[in-house]
PDB file of N, CA and C in Angstrom:
ATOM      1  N   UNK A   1      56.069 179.274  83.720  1.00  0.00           N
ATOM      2  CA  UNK A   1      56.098 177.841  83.564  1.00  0.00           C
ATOM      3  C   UNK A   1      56.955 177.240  84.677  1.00  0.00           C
ATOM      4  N   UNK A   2      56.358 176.385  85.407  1.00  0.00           N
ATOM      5  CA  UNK A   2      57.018 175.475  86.137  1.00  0.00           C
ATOM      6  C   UNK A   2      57.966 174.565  85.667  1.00  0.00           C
ATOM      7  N   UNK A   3      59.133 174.065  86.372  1.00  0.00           N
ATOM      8  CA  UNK A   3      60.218 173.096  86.201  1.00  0.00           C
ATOM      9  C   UNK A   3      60.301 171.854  87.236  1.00  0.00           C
ATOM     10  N   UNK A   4      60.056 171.008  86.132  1.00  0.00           N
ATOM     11  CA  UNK A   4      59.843 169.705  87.880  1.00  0.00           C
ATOM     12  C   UNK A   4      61.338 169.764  87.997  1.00  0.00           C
ATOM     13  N   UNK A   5      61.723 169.986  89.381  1.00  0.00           N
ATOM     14  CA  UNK A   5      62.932 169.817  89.745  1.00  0.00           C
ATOM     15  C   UNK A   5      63.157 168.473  90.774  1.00  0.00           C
ATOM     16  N   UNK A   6      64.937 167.541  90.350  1.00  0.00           N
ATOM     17  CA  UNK A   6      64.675 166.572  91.294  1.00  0.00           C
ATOM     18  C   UNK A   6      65.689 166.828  92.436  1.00  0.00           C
ATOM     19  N   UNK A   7      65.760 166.063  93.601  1.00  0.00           N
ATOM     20  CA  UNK A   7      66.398 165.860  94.543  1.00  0.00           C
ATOM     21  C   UNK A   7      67.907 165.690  93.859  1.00  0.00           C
ATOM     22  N   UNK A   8      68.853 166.482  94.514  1.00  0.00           N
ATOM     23  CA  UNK A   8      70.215 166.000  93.989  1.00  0.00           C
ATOM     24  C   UNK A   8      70.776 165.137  94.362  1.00  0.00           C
ATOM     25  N   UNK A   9      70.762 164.925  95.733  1.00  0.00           N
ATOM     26  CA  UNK A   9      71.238 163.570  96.501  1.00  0.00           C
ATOM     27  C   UNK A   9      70.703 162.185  96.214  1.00  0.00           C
ATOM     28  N   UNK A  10      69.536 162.075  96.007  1.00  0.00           N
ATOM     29  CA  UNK A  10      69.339 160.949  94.897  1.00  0.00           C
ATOM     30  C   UNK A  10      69.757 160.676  93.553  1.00  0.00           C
ATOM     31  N   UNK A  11      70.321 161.759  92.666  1.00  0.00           N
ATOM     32  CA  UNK A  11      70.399 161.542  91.535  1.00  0.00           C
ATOM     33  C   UNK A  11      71.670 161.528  92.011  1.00  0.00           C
ATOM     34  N   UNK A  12      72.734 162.316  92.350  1.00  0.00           N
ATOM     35  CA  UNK A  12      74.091 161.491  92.604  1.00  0.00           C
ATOM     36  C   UNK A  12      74.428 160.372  93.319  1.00  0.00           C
ATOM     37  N   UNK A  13      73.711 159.924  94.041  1.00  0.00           N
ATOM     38  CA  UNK A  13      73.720 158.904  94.611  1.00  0.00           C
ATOM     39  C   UNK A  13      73.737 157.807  93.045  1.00  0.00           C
ATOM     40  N   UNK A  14      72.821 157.958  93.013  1.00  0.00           N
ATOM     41  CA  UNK A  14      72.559 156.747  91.636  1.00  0.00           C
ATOM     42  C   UNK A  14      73.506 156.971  90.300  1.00  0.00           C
ATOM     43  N   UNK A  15      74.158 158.043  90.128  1.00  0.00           N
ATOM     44  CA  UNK A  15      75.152 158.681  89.080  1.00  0.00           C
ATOM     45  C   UNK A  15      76.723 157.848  89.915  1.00  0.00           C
ATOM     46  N   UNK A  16      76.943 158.169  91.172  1.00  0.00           N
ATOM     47  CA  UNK A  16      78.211 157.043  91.790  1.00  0.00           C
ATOM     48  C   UNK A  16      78.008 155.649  91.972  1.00  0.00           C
ATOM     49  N   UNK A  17      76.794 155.311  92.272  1.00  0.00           N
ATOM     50  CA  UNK A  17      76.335 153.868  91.918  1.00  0.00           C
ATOM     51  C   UNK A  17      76.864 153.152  90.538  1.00  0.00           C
ATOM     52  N   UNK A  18      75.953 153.860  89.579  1.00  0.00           N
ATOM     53  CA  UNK A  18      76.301 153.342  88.077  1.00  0.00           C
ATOM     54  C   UNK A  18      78.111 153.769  87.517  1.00  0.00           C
ATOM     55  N   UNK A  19      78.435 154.495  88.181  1.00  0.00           N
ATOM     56  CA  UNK A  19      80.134 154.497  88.085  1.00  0.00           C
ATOM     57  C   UNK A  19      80.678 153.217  88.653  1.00  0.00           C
ATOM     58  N   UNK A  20      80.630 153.476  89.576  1.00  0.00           N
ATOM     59  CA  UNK A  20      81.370 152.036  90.172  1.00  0.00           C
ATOM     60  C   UNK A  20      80.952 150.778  89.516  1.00  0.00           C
ATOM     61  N   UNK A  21      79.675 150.392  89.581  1.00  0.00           N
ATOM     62  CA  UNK A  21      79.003 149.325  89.253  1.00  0.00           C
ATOM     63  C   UNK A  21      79.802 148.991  87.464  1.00  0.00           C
ATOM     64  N   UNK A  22      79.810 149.920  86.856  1.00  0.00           N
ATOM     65  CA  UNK A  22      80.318 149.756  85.383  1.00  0.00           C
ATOM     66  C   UNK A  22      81.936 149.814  85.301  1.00  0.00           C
ATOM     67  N   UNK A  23      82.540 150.083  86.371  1.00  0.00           N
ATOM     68  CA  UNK A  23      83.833 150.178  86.330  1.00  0.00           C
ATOM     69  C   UNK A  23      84.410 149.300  86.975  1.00  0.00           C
ATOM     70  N   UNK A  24      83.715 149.125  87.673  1.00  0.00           N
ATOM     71  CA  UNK A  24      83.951 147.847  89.003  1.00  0.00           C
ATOM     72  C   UNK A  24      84.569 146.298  88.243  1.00  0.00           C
ATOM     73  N   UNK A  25      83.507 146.072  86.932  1.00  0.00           N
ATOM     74  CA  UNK A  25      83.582 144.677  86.287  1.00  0.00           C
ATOM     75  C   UNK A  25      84.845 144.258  85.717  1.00  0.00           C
ATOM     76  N   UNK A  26      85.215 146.015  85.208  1.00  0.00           N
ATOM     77  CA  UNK A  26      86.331 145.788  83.685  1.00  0.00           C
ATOM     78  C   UNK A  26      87.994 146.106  85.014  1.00  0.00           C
ATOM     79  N   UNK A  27      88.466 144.794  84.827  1.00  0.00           N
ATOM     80  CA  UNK A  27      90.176 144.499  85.376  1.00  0.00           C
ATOM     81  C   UNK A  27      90.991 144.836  85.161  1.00  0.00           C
ATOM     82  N   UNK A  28      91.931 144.698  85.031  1.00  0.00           N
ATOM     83  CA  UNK A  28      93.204 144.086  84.587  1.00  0.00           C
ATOM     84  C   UNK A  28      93.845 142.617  84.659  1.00  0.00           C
ATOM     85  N   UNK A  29      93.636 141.979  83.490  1.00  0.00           N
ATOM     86  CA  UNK A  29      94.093 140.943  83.592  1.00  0.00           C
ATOM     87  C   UNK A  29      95.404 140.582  83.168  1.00  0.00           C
ATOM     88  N   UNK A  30      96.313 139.366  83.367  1.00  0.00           N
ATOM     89  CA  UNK A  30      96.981 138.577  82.247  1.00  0.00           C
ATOM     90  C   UNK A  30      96.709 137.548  81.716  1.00  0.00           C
ATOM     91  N   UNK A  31      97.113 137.594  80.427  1.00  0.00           N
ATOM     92  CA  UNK A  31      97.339 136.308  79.516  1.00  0.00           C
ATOM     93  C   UNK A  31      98.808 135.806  79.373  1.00  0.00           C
ATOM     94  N   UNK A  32      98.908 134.384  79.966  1.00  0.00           N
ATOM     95  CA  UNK A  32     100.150 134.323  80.057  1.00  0.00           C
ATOM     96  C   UNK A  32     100.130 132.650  78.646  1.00  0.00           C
ATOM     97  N   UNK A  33     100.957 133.107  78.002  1.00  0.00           N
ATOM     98  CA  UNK A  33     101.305 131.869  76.796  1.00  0.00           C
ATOM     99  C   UNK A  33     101.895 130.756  76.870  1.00  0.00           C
ATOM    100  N   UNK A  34     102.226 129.953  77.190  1.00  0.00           N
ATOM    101  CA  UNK A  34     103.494 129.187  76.975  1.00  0.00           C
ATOM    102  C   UNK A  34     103.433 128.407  75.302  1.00  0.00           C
ATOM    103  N   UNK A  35     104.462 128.751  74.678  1.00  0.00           N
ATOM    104  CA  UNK A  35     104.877 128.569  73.655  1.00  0.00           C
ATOM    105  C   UNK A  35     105.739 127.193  73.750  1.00  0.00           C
ATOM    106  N   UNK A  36     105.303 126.059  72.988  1.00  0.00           N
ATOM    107  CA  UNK A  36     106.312 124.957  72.446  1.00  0.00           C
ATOM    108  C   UNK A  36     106.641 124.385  71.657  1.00  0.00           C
ATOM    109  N   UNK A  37     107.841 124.000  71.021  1.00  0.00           N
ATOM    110  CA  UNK A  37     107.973 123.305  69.555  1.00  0.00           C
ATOM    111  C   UNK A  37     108.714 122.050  69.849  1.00  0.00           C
ATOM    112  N   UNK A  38     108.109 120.823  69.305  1.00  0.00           N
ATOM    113  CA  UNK A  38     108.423 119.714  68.911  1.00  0.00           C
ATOM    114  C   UNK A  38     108.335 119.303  67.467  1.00  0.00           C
ATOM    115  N   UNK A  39     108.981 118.026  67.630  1.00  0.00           N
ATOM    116  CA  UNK A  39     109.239 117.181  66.102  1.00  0.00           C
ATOM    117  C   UNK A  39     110.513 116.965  65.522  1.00  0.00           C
ATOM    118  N   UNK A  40     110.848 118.153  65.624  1.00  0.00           N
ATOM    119  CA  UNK A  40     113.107 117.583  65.531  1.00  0.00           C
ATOM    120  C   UNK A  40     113.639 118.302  66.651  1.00  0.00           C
ATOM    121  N   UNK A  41     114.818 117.582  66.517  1.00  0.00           N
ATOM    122  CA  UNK A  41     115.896 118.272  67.373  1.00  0.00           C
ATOM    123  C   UNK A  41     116.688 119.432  66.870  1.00  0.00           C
ATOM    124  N   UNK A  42     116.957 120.496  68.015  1.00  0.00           N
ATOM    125  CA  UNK A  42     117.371 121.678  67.701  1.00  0.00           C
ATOM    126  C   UNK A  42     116.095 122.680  67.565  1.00  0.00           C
ATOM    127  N   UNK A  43     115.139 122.691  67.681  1.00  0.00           N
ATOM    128  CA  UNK A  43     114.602 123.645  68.009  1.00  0.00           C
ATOM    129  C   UNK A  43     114.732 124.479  68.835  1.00  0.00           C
ATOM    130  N   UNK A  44     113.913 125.857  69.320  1.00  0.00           N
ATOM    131  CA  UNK A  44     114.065 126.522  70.370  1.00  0.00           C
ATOM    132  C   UNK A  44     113.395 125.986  71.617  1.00  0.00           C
ATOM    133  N   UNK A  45     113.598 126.830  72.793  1.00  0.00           N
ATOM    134  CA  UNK A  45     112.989 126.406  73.907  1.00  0.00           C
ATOM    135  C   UNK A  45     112.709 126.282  74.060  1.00  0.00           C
ATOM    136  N   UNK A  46     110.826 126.329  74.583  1.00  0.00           N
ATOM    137  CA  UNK A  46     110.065 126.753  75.132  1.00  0.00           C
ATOM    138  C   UNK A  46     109.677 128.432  75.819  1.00  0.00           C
ATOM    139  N   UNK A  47     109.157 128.773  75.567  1.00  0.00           N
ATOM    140  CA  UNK A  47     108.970 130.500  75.510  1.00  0.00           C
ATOM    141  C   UNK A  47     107.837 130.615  76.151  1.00  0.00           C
ATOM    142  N   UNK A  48     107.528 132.075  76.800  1.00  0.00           N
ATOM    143  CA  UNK A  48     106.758 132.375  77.559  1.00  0.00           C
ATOM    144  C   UNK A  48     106.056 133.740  77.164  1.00  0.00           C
ATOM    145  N   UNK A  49     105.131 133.839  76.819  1.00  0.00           N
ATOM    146  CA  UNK A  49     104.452 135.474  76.289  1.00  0.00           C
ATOM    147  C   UNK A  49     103.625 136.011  77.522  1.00  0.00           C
ATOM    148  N   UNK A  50     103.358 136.956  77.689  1.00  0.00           N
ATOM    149  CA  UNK A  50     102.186 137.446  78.553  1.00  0.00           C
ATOM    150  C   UNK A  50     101.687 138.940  77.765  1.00  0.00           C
ATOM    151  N   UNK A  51     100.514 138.841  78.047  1.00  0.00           N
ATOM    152  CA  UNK A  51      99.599 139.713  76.991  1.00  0.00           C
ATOM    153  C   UNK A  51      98.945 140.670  78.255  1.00  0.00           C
ATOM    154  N   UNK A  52      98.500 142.279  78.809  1.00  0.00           N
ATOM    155  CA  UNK A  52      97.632 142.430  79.305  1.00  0.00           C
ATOM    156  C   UNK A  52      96.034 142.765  78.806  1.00  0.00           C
ATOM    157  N   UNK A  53      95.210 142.445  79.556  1.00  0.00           N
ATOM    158  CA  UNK A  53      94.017 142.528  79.043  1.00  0.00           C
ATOM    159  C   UNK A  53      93.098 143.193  80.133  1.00  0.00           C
ATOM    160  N   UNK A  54      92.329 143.925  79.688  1.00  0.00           N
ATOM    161  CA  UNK A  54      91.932 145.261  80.408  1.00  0.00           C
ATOM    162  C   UNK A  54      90.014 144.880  79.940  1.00  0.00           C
ATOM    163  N   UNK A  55      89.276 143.975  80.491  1.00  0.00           N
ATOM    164  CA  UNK A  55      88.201 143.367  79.921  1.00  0.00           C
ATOM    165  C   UNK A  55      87.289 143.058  81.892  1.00  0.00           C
ATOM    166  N   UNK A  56      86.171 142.565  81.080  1.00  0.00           N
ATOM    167  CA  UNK A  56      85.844 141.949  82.482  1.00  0.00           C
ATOM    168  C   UNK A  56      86.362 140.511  82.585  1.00  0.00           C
ATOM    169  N   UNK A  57      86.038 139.839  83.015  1.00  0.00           N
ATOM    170  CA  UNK A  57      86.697 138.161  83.629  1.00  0.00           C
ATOM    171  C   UNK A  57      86.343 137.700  82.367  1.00  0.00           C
ATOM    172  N   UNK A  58      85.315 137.408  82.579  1.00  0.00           N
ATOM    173  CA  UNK A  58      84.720 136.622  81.354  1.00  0.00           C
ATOM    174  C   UNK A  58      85.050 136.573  79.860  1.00  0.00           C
ATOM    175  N   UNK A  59      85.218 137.895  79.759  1.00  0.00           N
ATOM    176  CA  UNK A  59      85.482 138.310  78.717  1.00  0.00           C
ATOM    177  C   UNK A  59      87.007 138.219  78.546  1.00  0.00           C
ATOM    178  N   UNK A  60      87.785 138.333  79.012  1.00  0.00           N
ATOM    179  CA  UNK A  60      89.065 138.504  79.164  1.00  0.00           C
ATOM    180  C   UNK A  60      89.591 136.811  78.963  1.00  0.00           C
ATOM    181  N   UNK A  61      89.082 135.912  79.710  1.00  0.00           N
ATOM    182  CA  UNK A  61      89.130 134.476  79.927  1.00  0.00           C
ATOM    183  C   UNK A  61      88.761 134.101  78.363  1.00  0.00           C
ATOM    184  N   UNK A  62      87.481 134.683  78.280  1.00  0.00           N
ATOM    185  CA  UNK A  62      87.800 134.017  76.394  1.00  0.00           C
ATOM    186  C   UNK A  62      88.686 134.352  75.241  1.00  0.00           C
ATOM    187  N   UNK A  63      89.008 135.946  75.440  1.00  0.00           N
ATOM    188  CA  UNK A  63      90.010 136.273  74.588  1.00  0.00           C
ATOM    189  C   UNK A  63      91.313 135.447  74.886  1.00  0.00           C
ATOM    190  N   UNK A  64      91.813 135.223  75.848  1.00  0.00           N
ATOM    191  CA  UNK A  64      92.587 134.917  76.270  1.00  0.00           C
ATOM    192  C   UNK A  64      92.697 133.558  75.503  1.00  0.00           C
ATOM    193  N   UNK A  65      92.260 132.130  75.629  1.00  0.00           N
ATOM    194  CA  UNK A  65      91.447 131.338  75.340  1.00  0.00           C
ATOM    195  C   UNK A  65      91.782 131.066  73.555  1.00  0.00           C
ATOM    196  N   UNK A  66      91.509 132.448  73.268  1.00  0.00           N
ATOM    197  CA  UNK A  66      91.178 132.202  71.615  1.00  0.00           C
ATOM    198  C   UNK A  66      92.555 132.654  70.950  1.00  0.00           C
ATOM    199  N   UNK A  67      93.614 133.092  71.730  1.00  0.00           N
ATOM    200  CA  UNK A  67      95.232 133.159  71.654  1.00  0.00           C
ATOM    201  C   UNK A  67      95.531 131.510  71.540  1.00  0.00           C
ATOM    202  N   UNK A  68      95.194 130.347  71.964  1.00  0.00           N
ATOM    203  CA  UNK A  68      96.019 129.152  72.164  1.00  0.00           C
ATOM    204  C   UNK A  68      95.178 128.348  70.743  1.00  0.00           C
ATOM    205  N   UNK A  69      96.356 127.928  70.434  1.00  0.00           N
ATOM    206  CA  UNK A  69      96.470 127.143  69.185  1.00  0.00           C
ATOM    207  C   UNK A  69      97.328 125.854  69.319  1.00  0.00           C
ATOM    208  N   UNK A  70      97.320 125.008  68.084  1.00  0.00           N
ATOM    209  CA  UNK A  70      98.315 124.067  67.513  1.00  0.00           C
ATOM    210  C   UNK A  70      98.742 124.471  66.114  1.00  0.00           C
ATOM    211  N   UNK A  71      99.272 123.868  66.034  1.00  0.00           N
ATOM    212  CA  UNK A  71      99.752 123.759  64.205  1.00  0.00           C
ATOM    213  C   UNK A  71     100.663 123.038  64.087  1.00  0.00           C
ATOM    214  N   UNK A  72     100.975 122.131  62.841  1.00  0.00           N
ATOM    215  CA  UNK A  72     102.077 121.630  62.328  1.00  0.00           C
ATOM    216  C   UNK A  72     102.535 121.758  60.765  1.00  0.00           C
ATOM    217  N   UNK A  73     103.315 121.797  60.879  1.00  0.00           N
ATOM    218  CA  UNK A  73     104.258 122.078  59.255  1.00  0.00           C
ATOM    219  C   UNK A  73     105.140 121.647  59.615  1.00  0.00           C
ATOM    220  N   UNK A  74     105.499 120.526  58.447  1.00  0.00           N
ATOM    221  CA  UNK A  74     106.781 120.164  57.731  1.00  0.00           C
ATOM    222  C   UNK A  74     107.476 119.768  58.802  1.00  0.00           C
ATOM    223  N   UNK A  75     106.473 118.843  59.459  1.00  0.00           N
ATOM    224  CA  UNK A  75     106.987 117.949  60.625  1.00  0.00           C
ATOM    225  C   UNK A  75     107.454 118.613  62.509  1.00  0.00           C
ATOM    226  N   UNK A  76     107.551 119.851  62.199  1.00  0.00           N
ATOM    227  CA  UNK A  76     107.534 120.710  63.542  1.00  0.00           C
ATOM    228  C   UNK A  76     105.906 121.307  63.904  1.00  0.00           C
ATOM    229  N   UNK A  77     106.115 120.407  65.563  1.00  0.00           N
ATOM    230  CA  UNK A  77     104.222 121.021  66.013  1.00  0.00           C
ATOM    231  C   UNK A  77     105.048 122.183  67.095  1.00  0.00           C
ATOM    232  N   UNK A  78     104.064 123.361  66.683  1.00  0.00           N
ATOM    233  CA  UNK A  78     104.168 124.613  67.496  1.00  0.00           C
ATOM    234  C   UNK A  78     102.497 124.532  68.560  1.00  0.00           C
ATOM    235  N   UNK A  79     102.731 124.642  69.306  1.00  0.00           N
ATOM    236  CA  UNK A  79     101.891 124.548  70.705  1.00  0.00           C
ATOM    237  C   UNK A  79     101.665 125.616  71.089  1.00  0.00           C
ATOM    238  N   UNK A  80     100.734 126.509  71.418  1.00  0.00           N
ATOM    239  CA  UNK A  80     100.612 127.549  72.523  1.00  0.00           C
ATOM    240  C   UNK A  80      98.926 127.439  73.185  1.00  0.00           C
ATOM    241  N   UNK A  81      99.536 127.155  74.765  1.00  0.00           N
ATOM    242  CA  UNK A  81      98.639 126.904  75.471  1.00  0.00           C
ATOM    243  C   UNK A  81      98.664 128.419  76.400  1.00  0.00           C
ATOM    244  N   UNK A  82      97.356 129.203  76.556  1.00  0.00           N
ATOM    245  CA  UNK A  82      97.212 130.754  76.887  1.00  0.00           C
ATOM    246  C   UNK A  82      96.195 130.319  78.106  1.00  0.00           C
ATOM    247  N   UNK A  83      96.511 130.763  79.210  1.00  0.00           N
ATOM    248  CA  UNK A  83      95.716 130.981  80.401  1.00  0.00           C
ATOM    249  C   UNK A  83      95.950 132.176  81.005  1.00  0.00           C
ATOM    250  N   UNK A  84      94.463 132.494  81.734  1.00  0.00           N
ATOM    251  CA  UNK A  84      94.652 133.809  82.067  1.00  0.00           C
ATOM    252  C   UNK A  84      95.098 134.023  83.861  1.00  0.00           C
ATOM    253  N   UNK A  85      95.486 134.680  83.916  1.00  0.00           N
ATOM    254  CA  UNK A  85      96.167 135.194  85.261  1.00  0.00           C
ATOM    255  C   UNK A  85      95.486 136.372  86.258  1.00  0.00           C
TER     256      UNK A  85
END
């Protein structure tokens, strides 16, 4: 019985192609936070978080994204505005 056999240099060729090409997308990103509280006096500072994120852009940009909030209670608004880096 015969074995169709293929060219190796084409098939690795296209085996380092699809490596790169799939590895190429996914980064390293940051998510950087800034944290703020208003409404009385004496609160804390203003604060700074950074998150890494290991995604493609896109993807990374929305997670990122879906970190920033508002809220208020009992008269103190907490803020965090998240952009990615």
């Amino acid at each position: 019985m015969r074995y169709m056999r293929f060219p190796t240099a084409p098939v690795l060729l296209l085996a380092a192609i699809c490596a790169v090409t799939v590895t190429s997308c996914t980064k390293k990103y940051t998510c950087q936070c800034a944290i703020k509280y208003s409404g009385t006096p004496g609160l804390p500072d203003s604060t700074t978080n950074e998150y890494r994120i290991y995604n493609t852009k896109s993807e990374a940009e929305k997670l990122c994204k879906e970190e920033s909030y508002e809220k208020t209670q009992n008269g103190i608004k907490v803020t965090e505005t998240c952009k990615l880096y």
